[in-house]
Protein backbone atom coordinates (compact mmCIF):
# COMPACT_ATOMS: atom_id res chain seq x y z
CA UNK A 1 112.50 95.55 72.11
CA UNK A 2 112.33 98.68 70.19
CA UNK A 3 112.49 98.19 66.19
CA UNK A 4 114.06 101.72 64.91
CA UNK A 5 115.50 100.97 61.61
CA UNK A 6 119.06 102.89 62.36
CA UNK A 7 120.88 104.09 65.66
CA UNK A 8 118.39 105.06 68.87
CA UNK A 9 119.07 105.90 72.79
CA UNK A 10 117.30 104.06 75.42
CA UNK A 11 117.62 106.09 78.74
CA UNK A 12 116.58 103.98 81.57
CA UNK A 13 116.21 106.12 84.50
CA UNK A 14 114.55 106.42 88.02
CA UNK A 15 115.42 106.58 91.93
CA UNK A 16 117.74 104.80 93.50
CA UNK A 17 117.24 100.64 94.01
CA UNK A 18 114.48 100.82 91.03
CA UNK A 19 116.15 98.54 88.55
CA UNK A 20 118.37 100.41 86.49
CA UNK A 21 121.04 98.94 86.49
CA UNK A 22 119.02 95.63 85.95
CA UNK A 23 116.84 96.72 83.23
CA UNK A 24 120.37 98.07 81.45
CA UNK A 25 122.39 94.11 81.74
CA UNK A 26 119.00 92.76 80.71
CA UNK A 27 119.05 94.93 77.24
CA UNK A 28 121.93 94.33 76.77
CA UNK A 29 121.92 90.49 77.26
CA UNK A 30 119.30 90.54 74.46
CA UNK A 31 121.61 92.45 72.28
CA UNK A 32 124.35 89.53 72.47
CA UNK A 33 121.79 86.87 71.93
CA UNK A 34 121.31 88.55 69.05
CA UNK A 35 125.30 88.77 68.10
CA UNK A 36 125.79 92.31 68.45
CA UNK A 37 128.95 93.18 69.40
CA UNK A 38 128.31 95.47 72.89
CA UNK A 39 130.45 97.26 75.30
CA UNK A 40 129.50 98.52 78.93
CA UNK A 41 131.11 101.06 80.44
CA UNK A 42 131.00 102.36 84.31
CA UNK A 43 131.75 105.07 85.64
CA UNK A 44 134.95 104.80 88.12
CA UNK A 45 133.92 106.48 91.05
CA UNK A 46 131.18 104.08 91.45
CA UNK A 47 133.39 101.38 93.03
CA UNK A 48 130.30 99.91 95.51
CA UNK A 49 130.44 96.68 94.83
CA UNK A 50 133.35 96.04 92.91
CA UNK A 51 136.22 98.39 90.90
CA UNK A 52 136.00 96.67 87.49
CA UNK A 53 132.00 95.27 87.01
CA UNK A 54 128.37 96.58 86.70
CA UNK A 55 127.21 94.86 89.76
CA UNK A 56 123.21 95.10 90.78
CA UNK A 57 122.13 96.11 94.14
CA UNK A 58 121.05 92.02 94.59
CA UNK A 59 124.60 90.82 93.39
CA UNK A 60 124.61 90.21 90.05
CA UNK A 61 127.10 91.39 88.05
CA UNK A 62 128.94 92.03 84.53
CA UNK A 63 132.40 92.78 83.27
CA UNK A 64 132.83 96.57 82.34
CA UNK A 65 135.12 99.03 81.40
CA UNK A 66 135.83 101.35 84.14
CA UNK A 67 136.43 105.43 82.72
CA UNK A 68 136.61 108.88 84.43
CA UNK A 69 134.67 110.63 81.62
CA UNK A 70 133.37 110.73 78.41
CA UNK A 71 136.83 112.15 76.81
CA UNK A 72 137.98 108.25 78.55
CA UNK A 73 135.20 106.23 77.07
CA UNK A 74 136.48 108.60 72.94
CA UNK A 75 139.61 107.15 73.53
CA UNK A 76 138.54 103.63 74.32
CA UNK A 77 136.60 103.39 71.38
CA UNK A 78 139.01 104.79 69.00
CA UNK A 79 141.58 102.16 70.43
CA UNK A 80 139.16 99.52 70.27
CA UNK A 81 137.49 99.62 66.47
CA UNK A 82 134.78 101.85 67.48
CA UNK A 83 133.33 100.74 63.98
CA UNK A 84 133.04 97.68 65.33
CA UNK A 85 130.77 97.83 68.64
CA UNK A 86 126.90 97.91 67.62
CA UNK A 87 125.64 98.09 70.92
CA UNK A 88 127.39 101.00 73.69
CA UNK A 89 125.62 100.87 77.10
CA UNK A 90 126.52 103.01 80.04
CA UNK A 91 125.50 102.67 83.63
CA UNK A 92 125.33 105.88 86.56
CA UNK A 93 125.75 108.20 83.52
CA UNK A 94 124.84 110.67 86.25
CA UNK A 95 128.64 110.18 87.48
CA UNK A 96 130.11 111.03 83.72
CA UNK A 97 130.32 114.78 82.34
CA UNK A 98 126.27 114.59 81.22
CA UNK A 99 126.26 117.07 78.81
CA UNK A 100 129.44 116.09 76.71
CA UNK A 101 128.18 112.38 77.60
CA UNK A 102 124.89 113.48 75.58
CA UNK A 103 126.25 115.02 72.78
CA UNK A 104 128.60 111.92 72.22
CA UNK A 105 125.11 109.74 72.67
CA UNK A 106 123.37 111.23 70.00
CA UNK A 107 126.75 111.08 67.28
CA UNK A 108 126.55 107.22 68.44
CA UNK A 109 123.06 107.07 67.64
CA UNK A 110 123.65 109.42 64.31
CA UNK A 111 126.72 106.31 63.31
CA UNK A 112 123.82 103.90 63.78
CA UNK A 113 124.95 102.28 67.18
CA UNK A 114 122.32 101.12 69.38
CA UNK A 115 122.95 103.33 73.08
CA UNK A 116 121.27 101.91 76.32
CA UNK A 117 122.35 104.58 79.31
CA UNK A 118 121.29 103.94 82.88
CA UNK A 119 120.82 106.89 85.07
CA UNK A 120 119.57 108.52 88.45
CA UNK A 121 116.93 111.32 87.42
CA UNK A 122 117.23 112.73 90.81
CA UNK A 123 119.58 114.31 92.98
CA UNK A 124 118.97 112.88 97.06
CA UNK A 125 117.44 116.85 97.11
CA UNK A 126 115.06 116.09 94.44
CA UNK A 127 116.53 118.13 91.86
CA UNK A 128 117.62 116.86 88.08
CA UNK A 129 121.16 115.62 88.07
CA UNK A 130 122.60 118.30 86.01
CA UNK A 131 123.09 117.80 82.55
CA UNK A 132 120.24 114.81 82.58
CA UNK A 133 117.40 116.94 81.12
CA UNK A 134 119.24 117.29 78.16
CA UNK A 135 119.42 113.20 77.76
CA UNK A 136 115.97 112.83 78.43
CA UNK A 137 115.16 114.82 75.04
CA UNK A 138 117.92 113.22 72.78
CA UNK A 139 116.24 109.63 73.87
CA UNK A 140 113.89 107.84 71.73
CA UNK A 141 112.70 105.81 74.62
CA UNK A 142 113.11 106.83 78.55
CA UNK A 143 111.84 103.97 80.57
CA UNK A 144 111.18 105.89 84.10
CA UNK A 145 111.39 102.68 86.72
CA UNK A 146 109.86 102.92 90.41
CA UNK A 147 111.00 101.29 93.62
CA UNK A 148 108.89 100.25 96.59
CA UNK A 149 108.99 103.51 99.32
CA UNK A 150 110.79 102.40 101.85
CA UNK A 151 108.92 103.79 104.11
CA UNK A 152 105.12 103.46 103.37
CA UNK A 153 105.57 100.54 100.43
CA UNK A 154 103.87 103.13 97.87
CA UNK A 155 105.56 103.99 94.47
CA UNK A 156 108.99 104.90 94.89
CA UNK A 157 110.43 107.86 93.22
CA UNK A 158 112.82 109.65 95.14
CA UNK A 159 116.27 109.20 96.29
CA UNK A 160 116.73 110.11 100.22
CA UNK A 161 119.93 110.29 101.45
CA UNK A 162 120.27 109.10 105.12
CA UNK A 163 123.10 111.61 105.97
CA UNK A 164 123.55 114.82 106.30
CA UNK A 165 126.02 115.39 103.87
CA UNK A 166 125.45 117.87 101.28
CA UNK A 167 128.07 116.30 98.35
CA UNK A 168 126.84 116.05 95.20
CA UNK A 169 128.25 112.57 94.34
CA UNK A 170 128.32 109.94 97.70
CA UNK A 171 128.29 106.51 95.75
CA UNK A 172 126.43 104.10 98.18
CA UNK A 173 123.78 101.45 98.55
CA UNK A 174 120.95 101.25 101.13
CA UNK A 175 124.00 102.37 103.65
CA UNK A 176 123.26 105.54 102.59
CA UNK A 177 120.01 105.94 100.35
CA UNK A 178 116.51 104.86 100.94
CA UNK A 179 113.90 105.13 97.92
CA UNK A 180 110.72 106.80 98.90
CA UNK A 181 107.77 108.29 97.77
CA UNK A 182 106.76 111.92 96.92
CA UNK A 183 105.37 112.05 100.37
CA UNK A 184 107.40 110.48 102.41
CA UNK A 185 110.93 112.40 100.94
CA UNK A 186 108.77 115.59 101.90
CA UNK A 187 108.53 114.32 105.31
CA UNK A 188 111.99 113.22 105.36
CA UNK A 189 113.62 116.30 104.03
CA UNK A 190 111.41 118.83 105.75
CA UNK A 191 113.53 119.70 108.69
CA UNK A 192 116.49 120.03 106.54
């Protein structure tokens, strides 16, 4: 684990069904070992697998608290001895308002809290979820996690979405997504 003295952001990003989500419960299991006190929010159009938990792609899961945006998650906090928390983790930050989601990220980190945010990097057209650049420079650490192409079995970095829908926000699992390489979402997405 990272040893910074005072508050930090972890960003843990990648394509779709790289580990995110896993790599985000597992630092934060480490934090409660430890007895910090940590809250997990989700965002609450990502209702998947279930409407009130973090739940992985492989079934495990973990209570959170469900908001629409990052105005949602203030208000929890105040209510809820935001003094208190040591540890705030987030998961599909890509589905919160980024860019006020950032800004509240680094005052966390400013207070001294310790913020783990899970996030897609990628749009299914290859493109930076907006707001997510900005994240990527106000983290002290961004672990960038692969998955297996579906396709070829190379190193996964893209998100391809099996439909031909052009919405910026479809929440779905391998339903609708398949992780693939650089080449093989060139292939895919060439006739588009």
């Amino acid at each position: 684990m990272e040893n910074f003295k005072s508050g930090f952001i972890i960003l843990i990003t990648g394509s779709m069904f790289s580990g995110k989500t896993e790599e985000l419960m597992r630092t934060l299991r480490r934090f409660e070992i430890a007895k910090k006190k940590v809250v997990l929010f989700k965002p609450r159009v990502d209702d998947r697998y279930d409407e009130e938990k973090v739940v992985t792609h492989n079934g495990d899961a973990t209570s959170a608290v469900v908001k629409k945006d990052s105005k949602e998650i203030v208000d929890y906090l105040e209510k809820n001895e935001y003094k208190s928390f040591d540890v705030i983790g987030i998961d599909e930050a890509q589905f919160f308002d980024v860019e006020p989601l950032t800004k509240l990220a680094a005052k966390w980190a400013n207070d001294g809290k310790k913020v783990i945010i899970a996030a897609l990097d990628q749009t299914f057209e290859g493109v930076p979820f907006p707001g997510l650049p900005g994240l990527f420079v106000e983290a002290e650490v961004v672990k960038k996690l692969h998955a297996v192409c579906m396709i070829c079995g190379g190193l996964a970095s893209r998100t391809h979405r099996l439909s031909e829908s052009k919405s910026m926000v479809e929440v779905g699992g391998t339903d609708k997504y398949q992780a693939l390489c650089r080449h093989c979402f060139i292939e895919a997405n060439k006739d588009r």
